[in-house]
Structure formats: structure tokens, C-alpha cells
C-alpha atoms as a PDB file:
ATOM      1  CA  UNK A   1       0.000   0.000   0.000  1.00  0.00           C
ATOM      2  CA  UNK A   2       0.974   3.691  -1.150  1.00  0.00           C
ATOM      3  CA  UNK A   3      -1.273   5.597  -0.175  1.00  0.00           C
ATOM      4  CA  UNK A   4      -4.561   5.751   2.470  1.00  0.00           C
ATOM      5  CA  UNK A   5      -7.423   8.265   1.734  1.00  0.00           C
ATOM      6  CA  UNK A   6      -9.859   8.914   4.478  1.00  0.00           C
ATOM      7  CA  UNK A   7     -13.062  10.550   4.423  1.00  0.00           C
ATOM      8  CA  UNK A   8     -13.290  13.177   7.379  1.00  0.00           C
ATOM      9  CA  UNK A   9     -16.885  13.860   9.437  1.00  0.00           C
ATOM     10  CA  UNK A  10     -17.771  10.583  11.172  1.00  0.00           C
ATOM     11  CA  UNK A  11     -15.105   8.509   9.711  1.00  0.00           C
ATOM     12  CA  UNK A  12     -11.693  10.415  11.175  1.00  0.00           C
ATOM     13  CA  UNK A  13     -13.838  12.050  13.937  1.00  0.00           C
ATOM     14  CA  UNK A  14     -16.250  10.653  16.453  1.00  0.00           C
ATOM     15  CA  UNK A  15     -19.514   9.140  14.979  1.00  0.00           C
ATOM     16  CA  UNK A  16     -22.683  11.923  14.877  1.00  0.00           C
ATOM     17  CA  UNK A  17     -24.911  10.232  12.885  1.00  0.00           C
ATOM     18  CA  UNK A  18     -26.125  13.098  10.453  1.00  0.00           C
ATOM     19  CA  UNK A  19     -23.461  15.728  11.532  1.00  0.00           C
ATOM     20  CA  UNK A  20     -20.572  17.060   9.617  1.00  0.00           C
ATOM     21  CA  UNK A  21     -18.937  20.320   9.487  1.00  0.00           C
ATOM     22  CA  UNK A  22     -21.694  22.101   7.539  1.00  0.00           C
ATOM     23  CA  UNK A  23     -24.340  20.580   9.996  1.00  0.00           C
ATOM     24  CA  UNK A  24     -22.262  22.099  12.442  1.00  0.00           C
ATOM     25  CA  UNK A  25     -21.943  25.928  10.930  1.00  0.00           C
ATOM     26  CA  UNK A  26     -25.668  25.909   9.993  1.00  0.00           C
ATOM     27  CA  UNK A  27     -26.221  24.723  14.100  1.00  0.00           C
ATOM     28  CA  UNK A  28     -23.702  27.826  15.626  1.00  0.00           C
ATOM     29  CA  UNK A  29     -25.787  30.260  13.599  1.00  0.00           C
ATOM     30  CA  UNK A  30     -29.396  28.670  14.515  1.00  0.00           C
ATOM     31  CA  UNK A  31     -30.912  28.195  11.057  1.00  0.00           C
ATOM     32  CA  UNK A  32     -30.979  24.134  10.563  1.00  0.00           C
ATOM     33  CA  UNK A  33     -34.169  24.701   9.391  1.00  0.00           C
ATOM     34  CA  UNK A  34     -33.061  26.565   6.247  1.00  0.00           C
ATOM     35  CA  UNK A  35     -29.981  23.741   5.786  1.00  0.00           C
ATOM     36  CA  UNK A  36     -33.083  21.079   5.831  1.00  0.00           C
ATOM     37  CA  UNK A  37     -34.654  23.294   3.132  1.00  0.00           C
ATOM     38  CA  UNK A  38     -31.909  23.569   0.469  1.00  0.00           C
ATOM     39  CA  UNK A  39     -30.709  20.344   1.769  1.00  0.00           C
ATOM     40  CA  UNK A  40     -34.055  19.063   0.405  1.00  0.00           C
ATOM     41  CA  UNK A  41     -33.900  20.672  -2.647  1.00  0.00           C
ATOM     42  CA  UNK A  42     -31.134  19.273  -3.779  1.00  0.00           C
ATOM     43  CA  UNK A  43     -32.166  15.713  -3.055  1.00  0.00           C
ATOM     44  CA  UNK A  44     -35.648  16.265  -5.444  1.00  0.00           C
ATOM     45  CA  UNK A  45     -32.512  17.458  -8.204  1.00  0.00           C
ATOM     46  CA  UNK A  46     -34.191  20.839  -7.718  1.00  0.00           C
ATOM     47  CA  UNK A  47     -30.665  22.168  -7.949  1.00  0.00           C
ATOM     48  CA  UNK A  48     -27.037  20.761  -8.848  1.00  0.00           C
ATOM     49  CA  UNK A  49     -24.205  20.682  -6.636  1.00  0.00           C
ATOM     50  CA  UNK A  50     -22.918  24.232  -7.713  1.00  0.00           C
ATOM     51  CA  UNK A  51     -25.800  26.032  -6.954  1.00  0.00           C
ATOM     52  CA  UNK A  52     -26.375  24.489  -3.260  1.00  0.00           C
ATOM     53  CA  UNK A  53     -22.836  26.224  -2.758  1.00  0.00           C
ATOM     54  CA  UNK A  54     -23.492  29.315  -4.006  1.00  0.00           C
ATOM     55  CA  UNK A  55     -27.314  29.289  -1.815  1.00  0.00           C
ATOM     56  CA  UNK A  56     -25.425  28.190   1.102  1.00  0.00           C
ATOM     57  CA  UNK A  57     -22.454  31.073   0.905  1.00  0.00           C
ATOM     58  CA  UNK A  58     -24.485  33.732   0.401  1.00  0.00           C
ATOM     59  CA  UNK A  59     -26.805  32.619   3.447  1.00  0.00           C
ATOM     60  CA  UNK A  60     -23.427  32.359   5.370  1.00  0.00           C
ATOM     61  CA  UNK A  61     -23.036  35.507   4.107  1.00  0.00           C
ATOM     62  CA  UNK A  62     -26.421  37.485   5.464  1.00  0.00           C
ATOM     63  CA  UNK A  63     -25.743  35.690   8.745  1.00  0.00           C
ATOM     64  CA  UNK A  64     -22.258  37.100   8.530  1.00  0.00           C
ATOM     65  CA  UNK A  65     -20.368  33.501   9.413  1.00  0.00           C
ATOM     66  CA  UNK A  66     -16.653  34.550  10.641  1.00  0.00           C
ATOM     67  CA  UNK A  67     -13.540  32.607  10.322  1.00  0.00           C
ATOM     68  CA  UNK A  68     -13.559  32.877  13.973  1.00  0.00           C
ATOM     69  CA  UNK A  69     -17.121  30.623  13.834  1.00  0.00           C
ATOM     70  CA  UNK A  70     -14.913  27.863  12.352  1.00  0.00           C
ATOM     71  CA  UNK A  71     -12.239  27.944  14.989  1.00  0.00           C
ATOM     72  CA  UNK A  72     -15.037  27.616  18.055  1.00  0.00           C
ATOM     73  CA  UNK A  73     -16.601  24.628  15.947  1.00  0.00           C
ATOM     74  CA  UNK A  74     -13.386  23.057  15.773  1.00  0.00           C
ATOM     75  CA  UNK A  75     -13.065  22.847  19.297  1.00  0.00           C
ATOM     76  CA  UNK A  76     -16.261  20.862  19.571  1.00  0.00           C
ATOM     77  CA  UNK A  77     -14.958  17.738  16.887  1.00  0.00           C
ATOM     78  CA  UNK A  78     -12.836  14.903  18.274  1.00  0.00           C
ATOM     79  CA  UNK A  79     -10.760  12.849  16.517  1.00  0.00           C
ATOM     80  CA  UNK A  80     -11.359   8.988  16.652  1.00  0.00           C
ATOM     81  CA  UNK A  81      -9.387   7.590  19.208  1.00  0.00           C
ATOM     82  CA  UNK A  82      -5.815   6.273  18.179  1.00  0.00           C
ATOM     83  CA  UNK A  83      -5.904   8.714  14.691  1.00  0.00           C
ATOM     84  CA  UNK A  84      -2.600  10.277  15.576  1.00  0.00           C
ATOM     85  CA  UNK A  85      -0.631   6.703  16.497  1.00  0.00           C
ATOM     86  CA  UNK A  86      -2.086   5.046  13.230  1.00  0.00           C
ATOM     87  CA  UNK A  87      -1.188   8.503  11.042  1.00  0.00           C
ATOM     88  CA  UNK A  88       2.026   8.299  12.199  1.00  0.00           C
ATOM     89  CA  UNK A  89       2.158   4.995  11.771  1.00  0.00           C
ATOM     90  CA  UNK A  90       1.417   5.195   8.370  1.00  0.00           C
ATOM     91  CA  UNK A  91       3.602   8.052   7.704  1.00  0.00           C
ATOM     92  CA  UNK A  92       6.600   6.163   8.726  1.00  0.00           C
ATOM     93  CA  UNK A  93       6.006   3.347   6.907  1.00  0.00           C
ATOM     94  CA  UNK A  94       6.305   5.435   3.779  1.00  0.00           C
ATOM     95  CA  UNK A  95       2.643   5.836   3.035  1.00  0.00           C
ATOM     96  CA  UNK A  96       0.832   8.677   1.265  1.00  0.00           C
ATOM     97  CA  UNK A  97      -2.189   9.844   3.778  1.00  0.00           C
ATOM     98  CA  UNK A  98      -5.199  12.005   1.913  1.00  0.00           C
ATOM     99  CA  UNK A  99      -8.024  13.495   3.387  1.00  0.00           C
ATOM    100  CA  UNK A 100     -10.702  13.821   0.929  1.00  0.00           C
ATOM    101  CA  UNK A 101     -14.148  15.178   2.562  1.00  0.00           C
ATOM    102  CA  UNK A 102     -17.478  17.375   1.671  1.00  0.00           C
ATOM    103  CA  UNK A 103     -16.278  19.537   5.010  1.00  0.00           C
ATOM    104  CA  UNK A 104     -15.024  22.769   5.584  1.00  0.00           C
ATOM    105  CA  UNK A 105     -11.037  22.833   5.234  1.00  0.00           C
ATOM    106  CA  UNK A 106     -10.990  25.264   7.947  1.00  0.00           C
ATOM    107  CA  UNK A 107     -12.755  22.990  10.330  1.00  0.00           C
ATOM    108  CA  UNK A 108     -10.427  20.111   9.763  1.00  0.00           C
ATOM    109  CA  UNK A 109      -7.165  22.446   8.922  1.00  0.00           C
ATOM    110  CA  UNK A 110      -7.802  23.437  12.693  1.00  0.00           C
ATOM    111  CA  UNK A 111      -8.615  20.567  14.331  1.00  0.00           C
ATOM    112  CA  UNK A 112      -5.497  18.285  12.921  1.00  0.00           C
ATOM    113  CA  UNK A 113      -3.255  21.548  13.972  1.00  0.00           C
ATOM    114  CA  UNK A 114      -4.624  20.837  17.408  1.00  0.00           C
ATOM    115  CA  UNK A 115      -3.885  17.058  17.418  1.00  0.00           C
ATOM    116  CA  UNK A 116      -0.758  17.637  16.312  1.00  0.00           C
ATOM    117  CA  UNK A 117      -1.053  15.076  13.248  1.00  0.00           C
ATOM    118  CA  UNK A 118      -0.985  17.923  10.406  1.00  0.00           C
ATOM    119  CA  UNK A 119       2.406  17.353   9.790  1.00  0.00           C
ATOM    120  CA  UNK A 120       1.219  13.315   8.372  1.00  0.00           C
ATOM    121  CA  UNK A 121      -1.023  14.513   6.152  1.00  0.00           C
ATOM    122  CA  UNK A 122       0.303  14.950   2.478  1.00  0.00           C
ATOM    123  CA  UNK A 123      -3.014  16.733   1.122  1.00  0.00           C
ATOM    124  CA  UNK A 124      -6.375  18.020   1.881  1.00  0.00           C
ATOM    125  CA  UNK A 125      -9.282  18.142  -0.557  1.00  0.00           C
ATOM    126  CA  UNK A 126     -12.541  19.743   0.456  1.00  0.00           C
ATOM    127  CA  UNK A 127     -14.375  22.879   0.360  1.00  0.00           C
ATOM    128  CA  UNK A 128     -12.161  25.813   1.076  1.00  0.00           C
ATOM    129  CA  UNK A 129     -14.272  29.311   2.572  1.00  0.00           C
ATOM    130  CA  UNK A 130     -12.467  32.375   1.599  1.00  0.00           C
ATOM    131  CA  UNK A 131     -12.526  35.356   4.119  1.00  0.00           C
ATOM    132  CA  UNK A 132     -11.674  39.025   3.949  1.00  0.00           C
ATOM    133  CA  UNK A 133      -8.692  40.589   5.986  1.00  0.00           C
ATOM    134  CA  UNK A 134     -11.192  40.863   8.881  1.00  0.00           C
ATOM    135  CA  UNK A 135     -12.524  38.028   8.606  1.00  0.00           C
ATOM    136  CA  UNK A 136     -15.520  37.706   6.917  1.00  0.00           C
ATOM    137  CA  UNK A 137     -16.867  35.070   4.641  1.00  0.00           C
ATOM    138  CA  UNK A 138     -16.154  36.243   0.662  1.00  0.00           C
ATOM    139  CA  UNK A 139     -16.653  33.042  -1.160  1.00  0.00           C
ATOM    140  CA  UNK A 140     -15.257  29.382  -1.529  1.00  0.00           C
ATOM    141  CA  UNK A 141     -13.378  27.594  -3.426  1.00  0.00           C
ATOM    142  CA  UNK A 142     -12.674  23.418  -4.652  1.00  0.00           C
ATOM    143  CA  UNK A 143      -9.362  23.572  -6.224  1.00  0.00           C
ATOM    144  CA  UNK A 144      -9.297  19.977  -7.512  1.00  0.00           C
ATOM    145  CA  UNK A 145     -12.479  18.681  -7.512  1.00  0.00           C
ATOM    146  CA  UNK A 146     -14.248  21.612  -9.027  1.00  0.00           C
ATOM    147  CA  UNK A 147     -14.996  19.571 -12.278  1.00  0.00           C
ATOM    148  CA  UNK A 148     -15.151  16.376 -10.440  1.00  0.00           C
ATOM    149  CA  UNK A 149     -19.014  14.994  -9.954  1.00  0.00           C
ATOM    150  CA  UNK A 150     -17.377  11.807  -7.320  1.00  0.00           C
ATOM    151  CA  UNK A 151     -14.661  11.052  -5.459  1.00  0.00           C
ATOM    152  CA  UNK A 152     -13.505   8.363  -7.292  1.00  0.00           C
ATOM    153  CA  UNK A 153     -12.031  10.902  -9.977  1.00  0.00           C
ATOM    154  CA  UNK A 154     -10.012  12.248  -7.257  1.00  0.00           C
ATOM    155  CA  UNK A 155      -9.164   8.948  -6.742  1.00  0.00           C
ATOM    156  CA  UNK A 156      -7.518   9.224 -10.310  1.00  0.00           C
ATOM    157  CA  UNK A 157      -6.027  12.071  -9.833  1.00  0.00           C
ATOM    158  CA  UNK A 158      -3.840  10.795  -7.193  1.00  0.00           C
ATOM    159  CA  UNK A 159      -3.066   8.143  -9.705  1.00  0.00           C
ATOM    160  CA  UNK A 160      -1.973   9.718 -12.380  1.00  0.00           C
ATOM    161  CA  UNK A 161      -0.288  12.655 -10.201  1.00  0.00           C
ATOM    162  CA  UNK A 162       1.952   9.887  -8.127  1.00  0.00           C
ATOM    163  CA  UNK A 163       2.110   7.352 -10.632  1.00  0.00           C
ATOM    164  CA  UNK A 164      -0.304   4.935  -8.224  1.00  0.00           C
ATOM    165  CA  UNK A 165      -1.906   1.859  -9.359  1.00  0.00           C
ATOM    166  CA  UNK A 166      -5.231   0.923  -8.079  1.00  0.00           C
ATOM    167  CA  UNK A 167      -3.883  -1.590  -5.775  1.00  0.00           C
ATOM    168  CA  UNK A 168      -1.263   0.879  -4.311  1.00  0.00           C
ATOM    169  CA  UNK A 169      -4.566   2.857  -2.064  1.00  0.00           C
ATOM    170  CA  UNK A 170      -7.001   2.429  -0.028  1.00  0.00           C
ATOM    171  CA  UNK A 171     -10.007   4.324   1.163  1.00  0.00           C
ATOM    172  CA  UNK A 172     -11.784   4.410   4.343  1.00  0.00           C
ATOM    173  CA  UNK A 173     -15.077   5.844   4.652  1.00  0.00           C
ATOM    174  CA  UNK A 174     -18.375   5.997   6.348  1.00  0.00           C
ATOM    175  CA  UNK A 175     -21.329   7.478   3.955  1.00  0.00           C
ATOM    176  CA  UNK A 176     -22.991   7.575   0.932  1.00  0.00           C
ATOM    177  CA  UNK A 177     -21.034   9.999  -0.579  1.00  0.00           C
ATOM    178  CA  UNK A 178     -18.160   7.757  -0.378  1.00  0.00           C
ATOM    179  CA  UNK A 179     -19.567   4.558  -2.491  1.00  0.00           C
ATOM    180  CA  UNK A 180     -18.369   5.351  -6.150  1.00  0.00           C
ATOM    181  CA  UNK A 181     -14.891   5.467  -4.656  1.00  0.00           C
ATOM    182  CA  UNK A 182     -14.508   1.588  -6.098  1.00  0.00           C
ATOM    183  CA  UNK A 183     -14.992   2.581  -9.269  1.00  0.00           C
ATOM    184  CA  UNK A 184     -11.399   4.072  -9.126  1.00  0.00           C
ATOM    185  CA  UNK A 185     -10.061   0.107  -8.501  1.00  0.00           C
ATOM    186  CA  UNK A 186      -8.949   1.262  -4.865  1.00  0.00           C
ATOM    187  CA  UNK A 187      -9.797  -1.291  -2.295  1.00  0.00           C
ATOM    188  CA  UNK A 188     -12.292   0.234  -0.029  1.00  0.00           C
ATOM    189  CA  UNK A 189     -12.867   0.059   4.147  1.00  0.00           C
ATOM    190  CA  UNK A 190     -16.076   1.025   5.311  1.00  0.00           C
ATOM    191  CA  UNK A 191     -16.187   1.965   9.196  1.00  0.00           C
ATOM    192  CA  UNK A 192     -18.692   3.677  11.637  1.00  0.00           C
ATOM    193  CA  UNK A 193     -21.104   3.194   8.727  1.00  0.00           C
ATOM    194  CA  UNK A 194     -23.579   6.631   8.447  1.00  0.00           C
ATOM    195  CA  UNK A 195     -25.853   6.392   5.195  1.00  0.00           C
ATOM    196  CA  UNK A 196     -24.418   3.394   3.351  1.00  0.00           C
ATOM    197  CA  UNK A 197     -24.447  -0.092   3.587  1.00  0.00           C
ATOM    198  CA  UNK A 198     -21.075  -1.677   4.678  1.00  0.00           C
ATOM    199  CA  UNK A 199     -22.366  -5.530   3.294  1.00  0.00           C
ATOM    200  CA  UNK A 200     -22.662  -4.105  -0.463  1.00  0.00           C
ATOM    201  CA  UNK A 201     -19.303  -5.956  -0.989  1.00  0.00           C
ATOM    202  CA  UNK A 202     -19.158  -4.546  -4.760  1.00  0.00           C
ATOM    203  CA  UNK A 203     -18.960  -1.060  -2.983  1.00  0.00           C
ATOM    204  CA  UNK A 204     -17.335  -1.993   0.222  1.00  0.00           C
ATOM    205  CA  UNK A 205     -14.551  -4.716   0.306  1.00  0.00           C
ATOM    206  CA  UNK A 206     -14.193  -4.647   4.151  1.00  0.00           C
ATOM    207  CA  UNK A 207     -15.749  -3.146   7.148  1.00  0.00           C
ATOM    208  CA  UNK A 208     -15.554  -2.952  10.758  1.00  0.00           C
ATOM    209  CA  UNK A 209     -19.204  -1.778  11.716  1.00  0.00           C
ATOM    210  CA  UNK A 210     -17.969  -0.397  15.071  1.00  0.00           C
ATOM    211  CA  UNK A 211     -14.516   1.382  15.175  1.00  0.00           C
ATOM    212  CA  UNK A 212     -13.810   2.351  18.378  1.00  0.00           C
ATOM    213  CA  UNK A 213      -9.873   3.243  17.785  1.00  0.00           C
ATOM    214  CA  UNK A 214      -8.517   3.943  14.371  1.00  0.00           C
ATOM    215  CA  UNK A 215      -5.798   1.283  14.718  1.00  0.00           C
ATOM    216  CA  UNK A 216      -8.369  -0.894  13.892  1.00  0.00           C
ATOM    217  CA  UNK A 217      -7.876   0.062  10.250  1.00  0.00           C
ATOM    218  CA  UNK A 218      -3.974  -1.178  10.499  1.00  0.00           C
ATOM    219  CA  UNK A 219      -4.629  -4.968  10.176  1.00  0.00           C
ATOM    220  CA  UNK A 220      -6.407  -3.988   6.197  1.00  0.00           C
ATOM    221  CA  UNK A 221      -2.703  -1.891   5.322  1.00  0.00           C
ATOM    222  CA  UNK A 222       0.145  -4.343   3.774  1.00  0.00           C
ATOM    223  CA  UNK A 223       3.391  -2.174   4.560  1.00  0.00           C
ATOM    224  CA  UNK A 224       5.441  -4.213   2.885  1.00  0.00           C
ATOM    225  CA  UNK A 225       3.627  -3.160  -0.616  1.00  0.00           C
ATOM    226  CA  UNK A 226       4.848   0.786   0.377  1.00  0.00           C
ATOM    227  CA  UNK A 227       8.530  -0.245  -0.095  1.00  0.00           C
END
């Protein structure tokens, strides 16, 4: 193995069934019922994935979110017990360690700052919110996966950009969003399973339905194949 890419809400953090770090922004400005209603729109394909964005930042915007919002959120996510002795692990043993979420980059920026286990990580991918000088929210931004519809094209991406074959990485996830990651060829690990079902073995090679420390994960990484 080459290369590990996690998902991040509920899979790298504590399980909260339904919460992530949008869940959480919409909560510390008390308007979940508006995040239900575009939520809801975009499951009836009322709007694509572009246009939630834009909805949600400029709500952010009238409820004038602050970078400083995202640092007091961060203080309320946990990692999964045991993330920074398997990262490190898996850093010294030569492999490549991803972090490819829907989140807020802030959110998780901050919190792997705090847990000391930034230093592992070789790349973040998610949703990136802009602010001013004084920190207000401008816009956003999705460097990578701006064209990408699923995260198995990122999947390719690391492929082709570290000349990695299929078998080199592995995935772990928890949700829904997560199950066209096989379609990239990279084995997949399902734990703390949210919105997806971890016995659909043509999605999900393995599982382990209740992760309680991330070491857990260590038994599915072959070492020897990083050399």
C-alpha cells in the first residue's frame, strides 16, 4: 500500500450520525431549518451541486459567518481515538495519507493543527471558505475537484499525479457519498457506517461496523507493498 485516503466527518472524527462540518456551521448560527430546506432541494434534483454552494455562501453571508465561527466549531470535533498513532504509523512506513471530505477545510485544517497530526497529512481536498482581511466570509473555493461529480475521480487524480496503481490505495469511509470510490479500482474500508451499507461488498470490500480506535484500520494496510 501507497497511499490511504480517508473521508473526514464521522469517519476520522467521532460518529454523529447526520453531523458534519456544515451541519455544524448551519447549528452555531441557529438556522438548521433553512440547511433542511436547500438540503431538500437538492435531493428532489431541484438544484445541482454548484448552486447548493453558491445558496449556502451567500446565506453564510447574510448571517455574517466569521472565520472565527470555524475555529469555536473546531473545538467541539474529536478525533477517533488512536488517529494520531495510526497517522504516524502510516507516515513512517512510507505511506501517502489524503483526506478527501465534503467539510469545511478550515474545520479540519484546525482541528489536525490541534492534534498535532498535520504534519502526516500529504493533502487536503474539500471545500475551502475564503474570508476578507477581517474576517468575513467572501466566497469558496474546490481547487481539484471543481470539475469532479465523485470522489472516485479524485481517486484518479492521485493516480496519475503519483504514478499509483489501483492496488497501491485504499479508502476508508463511512457514507454515501463515499460509495463510487470503487470505481477508481482502490480497495475500499467502510467503518462507523452513516448512510451506506457496509455488506454491499461490490462497494465496500471490508468493514468494521464499530470502530472504536482507528488502529483498527492497520490490520487492512500491507506495509510491505509501500517499499
Amino acid at each position: 500500500m501507497k497511499a490511504i485516503v480517508f473521508d473526514f466527518d464521522g469517519t476520522l472524527t467521532k460518529s454523529r450520525k447526520g453531523s458534519n462540518c456544515w451541519y455544524e456551521v448551519w447549528k452555531y448560527i441557529d438556522d438548521l431549518e433553512y440547511d433542511n430546506f436547500l438540503y431538500n432541494k437538492y435531493k428532489r434534483k431541484e438544484i445541482d451541486d454548484e448552486t447548493w454552494m453558491k445558496l449556502i455562501i451567500k446565506r453564510y453571508r447574510e448571517k455574517d459567518v466569521r472565520r472565527v465561527y470555524l475555529h469555536e466549531i473546531s473545538k467541539k470535533l474529536e478525533l477517533l481515538p488512536g488517529t494520531r498513532e495510526t497517522l504516524k504509523k502510516l507516515y513512517e512506513n512510507g505511506v501517502k495519507i489524503f483526506v478527501l471530505s465534503g467539510g469545511i477545510k478550515q474545520i479540519i485544517e484546525d482541528v489536525f493543527k490541534r492534534e498535532n497530526v498535520d504534519k502526516f497529512i500529504t493533502a487536503i481536498e474539500t471545500y475551502d471558505l475564503i474570508f476578507d482581511n477581517n474576517g468575513k466570509l467572501i466566497n469558496y473555493s474546490r481547487p481539484s475537484l471543481h470539475n469532479l461529480e465523485n470522489k472516485n475521480e479524485y481517486i484518479e487524480l492521485i493516480k496519475n499525479q503519483y504514478n499509483f496503481k489501483s492496488e497501491d490505495i485504499l479508502f476508508v469511509g463511512n457514507g454515501s457519498n463515499d460509495e463510487m470510490v470503487y470505481l477508481s479500482g482502490a480497495r475500499t474500508l467502510c467503518i462507523n457506517p452513516d448512510d451506506t451499507d457496509p455488506s454491499n461488498k461490490t462497494i465496500w470490500h471490508n468493514q468494521i461496523e464499530n470502530c472504536e480506535n482507528l488502529s483498527e484500520i492497520l490490520k487492512f494496510c500491507d506495509f510491505e507493498k509501500s517499499k
